[in-house]
PDB file of N, CA and C in Angstrom:
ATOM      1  N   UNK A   1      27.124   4.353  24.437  1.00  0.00           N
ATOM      2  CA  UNK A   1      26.000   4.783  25.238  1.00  0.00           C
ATOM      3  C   UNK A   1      24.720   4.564  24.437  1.00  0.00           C
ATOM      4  N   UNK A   2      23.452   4.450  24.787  1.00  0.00           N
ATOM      5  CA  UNK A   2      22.980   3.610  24.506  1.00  0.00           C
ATOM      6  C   UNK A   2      21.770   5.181  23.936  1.00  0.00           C
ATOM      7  N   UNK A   3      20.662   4.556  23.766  1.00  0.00           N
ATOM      8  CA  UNK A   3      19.473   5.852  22.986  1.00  0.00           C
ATOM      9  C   UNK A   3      18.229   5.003  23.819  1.00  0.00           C
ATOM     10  N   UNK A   4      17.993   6.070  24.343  1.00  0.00           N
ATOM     11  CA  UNK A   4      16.035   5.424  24.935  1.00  0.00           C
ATOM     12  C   UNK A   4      15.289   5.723  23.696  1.00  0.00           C
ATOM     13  N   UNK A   5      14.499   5.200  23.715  1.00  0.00           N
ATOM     14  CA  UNK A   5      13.036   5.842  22.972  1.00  0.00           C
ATOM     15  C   UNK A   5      11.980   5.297  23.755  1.00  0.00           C
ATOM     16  N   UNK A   6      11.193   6.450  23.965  1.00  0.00           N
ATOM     17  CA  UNK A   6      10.103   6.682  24.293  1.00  0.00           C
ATOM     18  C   UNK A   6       9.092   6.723  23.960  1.00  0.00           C
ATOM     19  N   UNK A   7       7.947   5.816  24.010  1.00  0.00           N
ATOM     20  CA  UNK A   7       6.945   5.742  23.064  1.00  0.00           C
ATOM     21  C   UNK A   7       5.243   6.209  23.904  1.00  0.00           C
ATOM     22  N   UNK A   8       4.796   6.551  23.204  1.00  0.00           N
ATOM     23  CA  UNK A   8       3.621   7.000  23.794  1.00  0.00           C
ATOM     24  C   UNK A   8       2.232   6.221  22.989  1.00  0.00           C
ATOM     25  N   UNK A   9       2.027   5.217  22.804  1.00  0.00           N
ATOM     26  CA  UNK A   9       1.006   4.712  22.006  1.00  0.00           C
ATOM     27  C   UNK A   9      -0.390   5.681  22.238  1.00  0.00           C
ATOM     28  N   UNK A  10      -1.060   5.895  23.132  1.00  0.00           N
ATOM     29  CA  UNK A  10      -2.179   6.365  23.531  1.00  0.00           C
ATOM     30  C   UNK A  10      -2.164   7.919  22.329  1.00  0.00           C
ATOM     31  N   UNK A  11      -1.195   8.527  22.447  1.00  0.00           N
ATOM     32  CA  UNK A  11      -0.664   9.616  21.689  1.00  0.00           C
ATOM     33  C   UNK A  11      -1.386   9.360  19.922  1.00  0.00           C
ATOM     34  N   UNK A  12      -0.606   8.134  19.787  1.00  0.00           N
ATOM     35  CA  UNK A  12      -0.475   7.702  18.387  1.00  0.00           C
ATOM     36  C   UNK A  12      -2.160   7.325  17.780  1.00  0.00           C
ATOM     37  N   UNK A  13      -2.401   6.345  19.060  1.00  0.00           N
ATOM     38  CA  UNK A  13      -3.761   6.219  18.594  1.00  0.00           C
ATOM     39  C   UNK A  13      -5.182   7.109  18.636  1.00  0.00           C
ATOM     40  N   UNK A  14      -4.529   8.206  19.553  1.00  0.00           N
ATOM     41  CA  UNK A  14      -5.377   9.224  19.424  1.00  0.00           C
ATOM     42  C   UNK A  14      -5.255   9.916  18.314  1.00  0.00           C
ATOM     43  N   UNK A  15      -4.193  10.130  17.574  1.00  0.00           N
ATOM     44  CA  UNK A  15      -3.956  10.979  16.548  1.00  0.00           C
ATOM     45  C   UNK A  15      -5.105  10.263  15.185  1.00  0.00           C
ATOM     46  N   UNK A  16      -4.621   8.248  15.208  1.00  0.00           N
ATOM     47  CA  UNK A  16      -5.413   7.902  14.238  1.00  0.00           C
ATOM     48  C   UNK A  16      -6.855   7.959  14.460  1.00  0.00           C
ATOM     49  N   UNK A  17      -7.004   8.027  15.791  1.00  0.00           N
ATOM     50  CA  UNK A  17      -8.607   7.797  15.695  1.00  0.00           C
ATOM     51  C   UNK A  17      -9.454   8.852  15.311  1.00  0.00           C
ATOM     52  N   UNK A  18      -8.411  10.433  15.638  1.00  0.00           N
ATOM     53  CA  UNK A  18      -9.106  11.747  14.783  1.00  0.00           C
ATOM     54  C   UNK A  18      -8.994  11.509  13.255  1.00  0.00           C
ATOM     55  N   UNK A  19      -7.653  10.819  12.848  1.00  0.00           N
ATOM     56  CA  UNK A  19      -7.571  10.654  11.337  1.00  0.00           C
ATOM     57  C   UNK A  19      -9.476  10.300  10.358  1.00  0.00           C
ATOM     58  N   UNK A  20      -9.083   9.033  11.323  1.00  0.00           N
ATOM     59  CA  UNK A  20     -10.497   8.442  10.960  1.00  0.00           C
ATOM     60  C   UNK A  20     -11.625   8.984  11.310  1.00  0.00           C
ATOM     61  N   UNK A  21     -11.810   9.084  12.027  1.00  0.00           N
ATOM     62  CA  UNK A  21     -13.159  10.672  12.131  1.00  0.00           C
ATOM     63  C   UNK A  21     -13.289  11.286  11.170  1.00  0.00           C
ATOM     64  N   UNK A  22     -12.370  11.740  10.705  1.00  0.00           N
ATOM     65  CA  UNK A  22     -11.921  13.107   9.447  1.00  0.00           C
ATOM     66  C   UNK A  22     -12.351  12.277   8.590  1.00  0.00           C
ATOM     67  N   UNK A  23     -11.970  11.011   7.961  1.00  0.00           N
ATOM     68  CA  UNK A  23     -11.795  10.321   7.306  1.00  0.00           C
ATOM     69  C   UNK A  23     -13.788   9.503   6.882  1.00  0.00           C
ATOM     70  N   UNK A  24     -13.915   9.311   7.972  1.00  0.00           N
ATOM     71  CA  UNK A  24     -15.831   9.035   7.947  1.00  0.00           C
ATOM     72  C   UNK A  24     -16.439   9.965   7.424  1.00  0.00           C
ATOM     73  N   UNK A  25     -16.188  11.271   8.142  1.00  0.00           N
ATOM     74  CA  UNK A  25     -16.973  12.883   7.427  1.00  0.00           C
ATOM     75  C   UNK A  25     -16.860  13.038   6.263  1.00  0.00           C
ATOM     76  N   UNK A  26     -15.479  12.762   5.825  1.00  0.00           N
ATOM     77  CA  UNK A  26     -15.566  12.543   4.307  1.00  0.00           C
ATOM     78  C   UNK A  26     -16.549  12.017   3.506  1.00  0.00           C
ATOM     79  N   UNK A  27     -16.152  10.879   3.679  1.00  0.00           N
ATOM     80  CA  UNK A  27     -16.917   9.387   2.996  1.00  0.00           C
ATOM     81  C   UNK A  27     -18.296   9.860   3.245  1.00  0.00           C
ATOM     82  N   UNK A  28     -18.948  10.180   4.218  1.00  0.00           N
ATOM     83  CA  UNK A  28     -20.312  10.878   4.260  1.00  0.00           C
ATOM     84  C   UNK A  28     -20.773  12.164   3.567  1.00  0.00           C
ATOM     85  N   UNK A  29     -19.781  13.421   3.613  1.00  0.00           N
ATOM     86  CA  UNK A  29     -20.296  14.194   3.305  1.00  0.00           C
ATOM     87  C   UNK A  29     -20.096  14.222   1.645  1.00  0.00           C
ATOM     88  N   UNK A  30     -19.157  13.196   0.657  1.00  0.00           N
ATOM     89  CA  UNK A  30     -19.183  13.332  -0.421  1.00  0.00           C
ATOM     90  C   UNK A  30     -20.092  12.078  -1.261  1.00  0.00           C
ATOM     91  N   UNK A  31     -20.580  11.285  -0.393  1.00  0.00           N
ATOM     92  CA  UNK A  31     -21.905  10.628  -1.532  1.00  0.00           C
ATOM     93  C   UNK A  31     -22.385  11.415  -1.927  1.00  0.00           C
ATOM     94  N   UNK A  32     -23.018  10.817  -3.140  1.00  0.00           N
ATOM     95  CA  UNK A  32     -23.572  11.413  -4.255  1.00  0.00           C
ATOM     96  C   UNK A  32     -25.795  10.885  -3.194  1.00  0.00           C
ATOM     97  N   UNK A  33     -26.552  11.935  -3.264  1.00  0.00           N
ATOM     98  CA  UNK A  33     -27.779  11.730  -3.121  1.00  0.00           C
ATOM     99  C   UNK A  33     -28.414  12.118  -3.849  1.00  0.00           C
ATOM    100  N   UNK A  34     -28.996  10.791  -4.154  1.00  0.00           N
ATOM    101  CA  UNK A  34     -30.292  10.811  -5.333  1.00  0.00           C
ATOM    102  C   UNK A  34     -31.340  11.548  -5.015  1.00  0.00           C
ATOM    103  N   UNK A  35     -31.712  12.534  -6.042  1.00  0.00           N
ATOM    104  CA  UNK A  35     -32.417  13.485  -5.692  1.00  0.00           C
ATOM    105  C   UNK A  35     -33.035  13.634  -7.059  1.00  0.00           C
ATOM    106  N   UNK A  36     -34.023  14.275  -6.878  1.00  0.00           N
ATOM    107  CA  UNK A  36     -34.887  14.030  -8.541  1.00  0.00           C
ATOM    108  C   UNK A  36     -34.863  15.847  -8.936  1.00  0.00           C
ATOM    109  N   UNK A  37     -33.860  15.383 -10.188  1.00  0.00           N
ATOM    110  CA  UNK A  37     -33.423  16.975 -11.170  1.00  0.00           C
ATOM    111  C   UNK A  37     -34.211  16.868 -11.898  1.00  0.00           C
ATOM    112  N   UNK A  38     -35.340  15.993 -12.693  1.00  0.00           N
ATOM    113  CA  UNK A  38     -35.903  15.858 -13.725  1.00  0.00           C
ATOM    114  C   UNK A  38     -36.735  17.290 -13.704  1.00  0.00           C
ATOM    115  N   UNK A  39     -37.477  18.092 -12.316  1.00  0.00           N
ATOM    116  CA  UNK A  39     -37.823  18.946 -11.939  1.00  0.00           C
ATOM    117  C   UNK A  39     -37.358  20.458 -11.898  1.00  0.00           C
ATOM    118  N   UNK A  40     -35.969  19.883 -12.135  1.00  0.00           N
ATOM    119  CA  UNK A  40     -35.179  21.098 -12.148  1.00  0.00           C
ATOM    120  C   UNK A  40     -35.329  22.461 -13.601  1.00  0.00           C
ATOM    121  N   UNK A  41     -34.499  23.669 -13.888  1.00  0.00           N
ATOM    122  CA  UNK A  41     -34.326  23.887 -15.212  1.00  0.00           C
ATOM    123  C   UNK A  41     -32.882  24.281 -15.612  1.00  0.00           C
ATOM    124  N   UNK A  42     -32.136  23.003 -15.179  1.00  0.00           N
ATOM    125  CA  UNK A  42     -31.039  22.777 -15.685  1.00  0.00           C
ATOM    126  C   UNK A  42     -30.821  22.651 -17.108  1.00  0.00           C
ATOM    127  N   UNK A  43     -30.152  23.304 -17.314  1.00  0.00           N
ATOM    128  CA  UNK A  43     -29.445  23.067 -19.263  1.00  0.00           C
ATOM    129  C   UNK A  43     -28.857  21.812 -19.483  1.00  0.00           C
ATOM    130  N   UNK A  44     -28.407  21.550 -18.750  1.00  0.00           N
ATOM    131  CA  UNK A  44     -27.156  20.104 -18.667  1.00  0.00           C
ATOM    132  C   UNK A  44     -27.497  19.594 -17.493  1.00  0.00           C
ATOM    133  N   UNK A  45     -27.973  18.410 -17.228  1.00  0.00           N
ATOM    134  CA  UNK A  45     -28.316  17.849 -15.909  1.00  0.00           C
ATOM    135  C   UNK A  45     -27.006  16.786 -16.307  1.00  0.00           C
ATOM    136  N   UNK A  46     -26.687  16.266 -17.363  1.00  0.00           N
ATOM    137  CA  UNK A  46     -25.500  15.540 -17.903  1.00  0.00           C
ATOM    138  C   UNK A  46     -24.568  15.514 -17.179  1.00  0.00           C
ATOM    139  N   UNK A  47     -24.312  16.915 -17.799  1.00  0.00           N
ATOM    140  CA  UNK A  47     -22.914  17.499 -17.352  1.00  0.00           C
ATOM    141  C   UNK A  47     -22.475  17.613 -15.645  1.00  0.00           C
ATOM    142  N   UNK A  48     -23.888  18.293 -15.069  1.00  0.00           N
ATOM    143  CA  UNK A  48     -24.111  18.599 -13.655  1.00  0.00           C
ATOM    144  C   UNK A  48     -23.842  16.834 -12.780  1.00  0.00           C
ATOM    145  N   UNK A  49     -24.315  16.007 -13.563  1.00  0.00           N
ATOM    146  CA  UNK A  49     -23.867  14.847 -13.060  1.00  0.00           C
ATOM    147  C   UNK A  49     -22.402  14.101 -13.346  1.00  0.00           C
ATOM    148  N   UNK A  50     -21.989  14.317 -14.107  1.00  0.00           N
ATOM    149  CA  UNK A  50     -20.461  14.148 -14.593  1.00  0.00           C
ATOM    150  C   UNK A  50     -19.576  14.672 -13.728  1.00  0.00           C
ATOM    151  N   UNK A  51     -20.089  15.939 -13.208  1.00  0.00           N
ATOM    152  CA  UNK A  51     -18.763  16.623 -12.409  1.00  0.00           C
ATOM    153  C   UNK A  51     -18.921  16.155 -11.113  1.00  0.00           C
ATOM    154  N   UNK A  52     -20.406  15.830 -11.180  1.00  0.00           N
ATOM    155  CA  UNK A  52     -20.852  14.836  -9.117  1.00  0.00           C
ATOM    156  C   UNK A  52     -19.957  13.460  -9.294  1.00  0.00           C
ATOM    157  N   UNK A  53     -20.455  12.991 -10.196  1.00  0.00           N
ATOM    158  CA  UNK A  53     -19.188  11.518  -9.763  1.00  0.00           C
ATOM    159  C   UNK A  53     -18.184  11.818 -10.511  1.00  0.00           C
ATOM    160  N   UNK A  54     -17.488  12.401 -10.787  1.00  0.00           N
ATOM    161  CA  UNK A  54     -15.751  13.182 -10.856  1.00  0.00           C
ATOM    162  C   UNK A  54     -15.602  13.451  -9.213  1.00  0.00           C
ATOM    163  N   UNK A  55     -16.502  14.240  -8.815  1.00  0.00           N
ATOM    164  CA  UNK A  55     -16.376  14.443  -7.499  1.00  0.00           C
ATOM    165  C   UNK A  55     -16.023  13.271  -6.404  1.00  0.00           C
ATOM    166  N   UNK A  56     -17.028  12.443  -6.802  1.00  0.00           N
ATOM    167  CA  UNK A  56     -17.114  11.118  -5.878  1.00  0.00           C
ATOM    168  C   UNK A  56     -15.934  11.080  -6.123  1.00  0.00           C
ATOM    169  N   UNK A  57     -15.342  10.201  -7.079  1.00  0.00           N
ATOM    170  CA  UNK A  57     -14.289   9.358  -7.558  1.00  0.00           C
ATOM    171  C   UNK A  57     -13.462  10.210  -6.965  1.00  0.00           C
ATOM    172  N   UNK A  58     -12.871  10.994  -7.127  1.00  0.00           N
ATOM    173  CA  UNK A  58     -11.497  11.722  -6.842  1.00  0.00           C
ATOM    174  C   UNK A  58     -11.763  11.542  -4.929  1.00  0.00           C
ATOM    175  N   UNK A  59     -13.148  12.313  -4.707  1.00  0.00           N
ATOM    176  CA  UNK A  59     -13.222  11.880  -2.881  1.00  0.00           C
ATOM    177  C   UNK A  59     -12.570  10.467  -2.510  1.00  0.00           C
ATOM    178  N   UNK A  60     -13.471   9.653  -3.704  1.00  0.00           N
ATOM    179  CA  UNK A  60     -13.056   8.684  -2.886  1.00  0.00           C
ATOM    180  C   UNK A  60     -11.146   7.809  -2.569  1.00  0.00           C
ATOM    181  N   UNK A  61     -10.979   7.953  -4.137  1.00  0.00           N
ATOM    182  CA  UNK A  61      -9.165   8.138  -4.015  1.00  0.00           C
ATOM    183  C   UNK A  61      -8.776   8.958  -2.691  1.00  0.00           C
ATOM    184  N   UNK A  62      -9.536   9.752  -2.282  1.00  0.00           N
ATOM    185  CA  UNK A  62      -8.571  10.779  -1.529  1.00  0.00           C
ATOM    186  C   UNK A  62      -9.027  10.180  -0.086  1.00  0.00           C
ATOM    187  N   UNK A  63     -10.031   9.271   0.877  1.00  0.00           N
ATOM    188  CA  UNK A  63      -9.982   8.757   1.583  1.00  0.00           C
ATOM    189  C   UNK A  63      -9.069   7.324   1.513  1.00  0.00           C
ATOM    190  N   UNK A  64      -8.931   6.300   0.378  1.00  0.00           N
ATOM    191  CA  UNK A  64      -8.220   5.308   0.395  1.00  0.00           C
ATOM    192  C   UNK A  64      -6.739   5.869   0.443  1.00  0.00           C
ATOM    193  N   UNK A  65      -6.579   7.054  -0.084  1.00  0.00           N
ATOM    194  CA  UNK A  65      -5.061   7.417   0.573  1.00  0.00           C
ATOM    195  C   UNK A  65      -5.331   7.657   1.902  1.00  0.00           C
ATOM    196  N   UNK A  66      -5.615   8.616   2.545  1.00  0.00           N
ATOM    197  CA  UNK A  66      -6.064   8.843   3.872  1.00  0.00           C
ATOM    198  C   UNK A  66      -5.921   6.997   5.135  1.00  0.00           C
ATOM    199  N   UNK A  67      -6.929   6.501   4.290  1.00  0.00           N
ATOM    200  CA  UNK A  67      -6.483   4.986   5.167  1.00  0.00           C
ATOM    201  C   UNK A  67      -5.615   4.301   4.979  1.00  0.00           C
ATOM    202  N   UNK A  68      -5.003   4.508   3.406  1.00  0.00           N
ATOM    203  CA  UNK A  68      -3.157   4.200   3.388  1.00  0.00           C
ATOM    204  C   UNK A  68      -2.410   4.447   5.028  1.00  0.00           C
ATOM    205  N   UNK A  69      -2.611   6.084   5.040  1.00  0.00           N
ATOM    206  CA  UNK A  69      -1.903   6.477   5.723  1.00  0.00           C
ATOM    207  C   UNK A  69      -2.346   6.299   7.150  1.00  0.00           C
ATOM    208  N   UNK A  70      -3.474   6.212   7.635  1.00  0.00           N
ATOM    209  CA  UNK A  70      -3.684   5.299   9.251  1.00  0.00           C
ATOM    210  C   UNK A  70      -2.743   3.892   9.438  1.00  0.00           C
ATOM    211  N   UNK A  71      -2.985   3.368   8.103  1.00  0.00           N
ATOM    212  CA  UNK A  71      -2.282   1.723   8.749  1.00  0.00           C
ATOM    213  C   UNK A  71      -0.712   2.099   8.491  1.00  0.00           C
ATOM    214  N   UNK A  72      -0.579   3.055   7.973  1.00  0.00           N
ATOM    215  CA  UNK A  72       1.585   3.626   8.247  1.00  0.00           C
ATOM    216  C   UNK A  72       1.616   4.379   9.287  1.00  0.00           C
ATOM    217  N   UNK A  73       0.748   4.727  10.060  1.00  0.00           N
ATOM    218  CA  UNK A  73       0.539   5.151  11.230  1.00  0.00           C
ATOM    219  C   UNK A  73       0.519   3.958  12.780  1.00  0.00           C
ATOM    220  N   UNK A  74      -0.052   2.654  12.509  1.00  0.00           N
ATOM    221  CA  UNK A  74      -0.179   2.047  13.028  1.00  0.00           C
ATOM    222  C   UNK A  74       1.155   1.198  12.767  1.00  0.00           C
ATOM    223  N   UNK A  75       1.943   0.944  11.762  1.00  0.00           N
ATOM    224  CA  UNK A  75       2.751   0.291  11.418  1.00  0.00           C
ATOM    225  C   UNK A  75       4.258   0.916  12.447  1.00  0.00           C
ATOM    226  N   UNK A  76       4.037   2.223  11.756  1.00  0.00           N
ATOM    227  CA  UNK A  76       5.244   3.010  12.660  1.00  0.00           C
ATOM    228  C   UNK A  76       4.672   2.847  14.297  1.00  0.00           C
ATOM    229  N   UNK A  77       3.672   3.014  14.429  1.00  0.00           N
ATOM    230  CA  UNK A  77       3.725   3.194  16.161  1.00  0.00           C
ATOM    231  C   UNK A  77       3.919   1.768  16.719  1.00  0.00           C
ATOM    232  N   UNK A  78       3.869   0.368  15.985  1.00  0.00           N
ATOM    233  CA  UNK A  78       4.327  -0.558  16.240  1.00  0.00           C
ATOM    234  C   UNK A  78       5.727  -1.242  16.430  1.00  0.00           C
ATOM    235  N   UNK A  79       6.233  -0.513  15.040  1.00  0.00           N
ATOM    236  CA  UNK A  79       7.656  -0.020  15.359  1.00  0.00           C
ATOM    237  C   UNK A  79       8.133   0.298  16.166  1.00  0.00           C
ATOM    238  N   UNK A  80       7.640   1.777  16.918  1.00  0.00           N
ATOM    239  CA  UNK A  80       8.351   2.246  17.932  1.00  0.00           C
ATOM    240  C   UNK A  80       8.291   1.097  19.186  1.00  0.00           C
ATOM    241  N   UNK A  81       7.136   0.791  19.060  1.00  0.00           N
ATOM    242  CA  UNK A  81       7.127  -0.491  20.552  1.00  0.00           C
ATOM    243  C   UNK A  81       7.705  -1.392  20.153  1.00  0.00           C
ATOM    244  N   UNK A  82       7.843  -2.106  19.187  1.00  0.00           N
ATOM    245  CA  UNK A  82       8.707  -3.084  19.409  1.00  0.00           C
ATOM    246  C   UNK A  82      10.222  -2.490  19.542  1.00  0.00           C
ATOM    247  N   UNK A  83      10.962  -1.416  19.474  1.00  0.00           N
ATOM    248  CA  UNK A  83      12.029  -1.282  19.762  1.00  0.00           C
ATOM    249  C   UNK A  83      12.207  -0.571  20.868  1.00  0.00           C
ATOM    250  N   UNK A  84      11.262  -0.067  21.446  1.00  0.00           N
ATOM    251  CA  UNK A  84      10.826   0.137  22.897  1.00  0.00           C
ATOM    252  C   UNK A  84      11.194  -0.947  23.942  1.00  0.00           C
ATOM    253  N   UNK A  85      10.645  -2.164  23.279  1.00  0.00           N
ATOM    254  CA  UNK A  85      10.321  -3.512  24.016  1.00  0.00           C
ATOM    255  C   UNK A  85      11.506  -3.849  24.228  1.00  0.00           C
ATOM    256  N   UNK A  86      12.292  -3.813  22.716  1.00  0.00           N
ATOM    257  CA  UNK A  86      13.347  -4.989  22.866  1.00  0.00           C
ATOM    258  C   UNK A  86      15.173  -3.719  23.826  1.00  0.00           C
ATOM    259  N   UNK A  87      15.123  -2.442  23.506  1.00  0.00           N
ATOM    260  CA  UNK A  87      15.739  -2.032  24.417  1.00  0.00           C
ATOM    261  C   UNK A  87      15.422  -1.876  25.832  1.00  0.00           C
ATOM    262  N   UNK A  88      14.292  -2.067  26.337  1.00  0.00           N
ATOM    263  CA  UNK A  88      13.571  -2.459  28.114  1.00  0.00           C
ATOM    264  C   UNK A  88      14.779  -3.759  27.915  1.00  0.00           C
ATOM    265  N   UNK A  89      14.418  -4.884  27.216  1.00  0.00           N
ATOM    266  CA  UNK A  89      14.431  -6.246  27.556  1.00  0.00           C
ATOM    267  C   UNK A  89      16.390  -5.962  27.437  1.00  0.00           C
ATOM    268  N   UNK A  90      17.317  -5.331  26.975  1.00  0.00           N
ATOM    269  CA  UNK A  90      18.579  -4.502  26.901  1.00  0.00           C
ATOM    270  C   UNK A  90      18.803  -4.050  28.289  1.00  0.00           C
ATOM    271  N   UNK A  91      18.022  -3.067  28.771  1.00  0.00           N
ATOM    272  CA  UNK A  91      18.398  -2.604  30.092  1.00  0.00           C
ATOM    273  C   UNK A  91      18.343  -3.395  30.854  1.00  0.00           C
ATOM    274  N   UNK A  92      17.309  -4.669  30.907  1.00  0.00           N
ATOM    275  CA  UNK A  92      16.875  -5.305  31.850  1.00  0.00           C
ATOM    276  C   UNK A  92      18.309  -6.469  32.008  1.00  0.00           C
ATOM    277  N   UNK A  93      19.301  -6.573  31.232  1.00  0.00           N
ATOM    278  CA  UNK A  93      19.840  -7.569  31.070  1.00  0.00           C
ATOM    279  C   UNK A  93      21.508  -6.420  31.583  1.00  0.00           C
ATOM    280  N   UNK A  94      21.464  -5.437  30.947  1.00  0.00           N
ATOM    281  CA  UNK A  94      22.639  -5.171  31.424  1.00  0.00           C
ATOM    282  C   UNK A  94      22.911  -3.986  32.777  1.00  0.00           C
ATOM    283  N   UNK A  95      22.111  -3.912  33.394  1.00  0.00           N
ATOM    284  CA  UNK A  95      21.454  -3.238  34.680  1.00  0.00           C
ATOM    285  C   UNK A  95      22.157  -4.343  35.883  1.00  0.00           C
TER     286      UNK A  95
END
């Protein structure tokens, strides 16, 4: 006996397209903006900048995983259709 699967693409690509949303807000809300500290009375403006691009850097690792994981998102939901496809093109033959 045989296994349907059921695929819902619209599902899938709605899920990535919030991914990526999430994924933009990021990338936006963690640039670094140049802003003039020279004004400031920071002790360490050094340091205060060291931990901003530590910041970046690690953000940004953490969106290129993030878009890792959209295109294994897109990969699997391709998956599912093509074995979607090819059991239709199964029924269609032994029906």
């Amino acid at each position: 006996m045989g296994r349907e699967v059921l695929v819902k693409p619209h599902e899938v690509e709605q899920h990535r397209d919030n991914l990526n949303g999430s994924i933009s807000g990021i990338e936006a809300d963690t640039k670094l903006i140049e802003t003039e500290l020279s004004e400031t009375n920071l002790n360490s403006i050094n340091k205060l900048m060291e931990i901003l691009v530590n910041f970046e850097q690690t953000m940004t690792m953490y969106v290129e995983m993030c878009n890792k994981d959209t295109e294994k998102v897109d990969f699997v939901k391709n998956k599912l259709i093509e074995e979607d496809n090819r059991l239709a093109d199964l029924r269609i033959f032994t029906e």
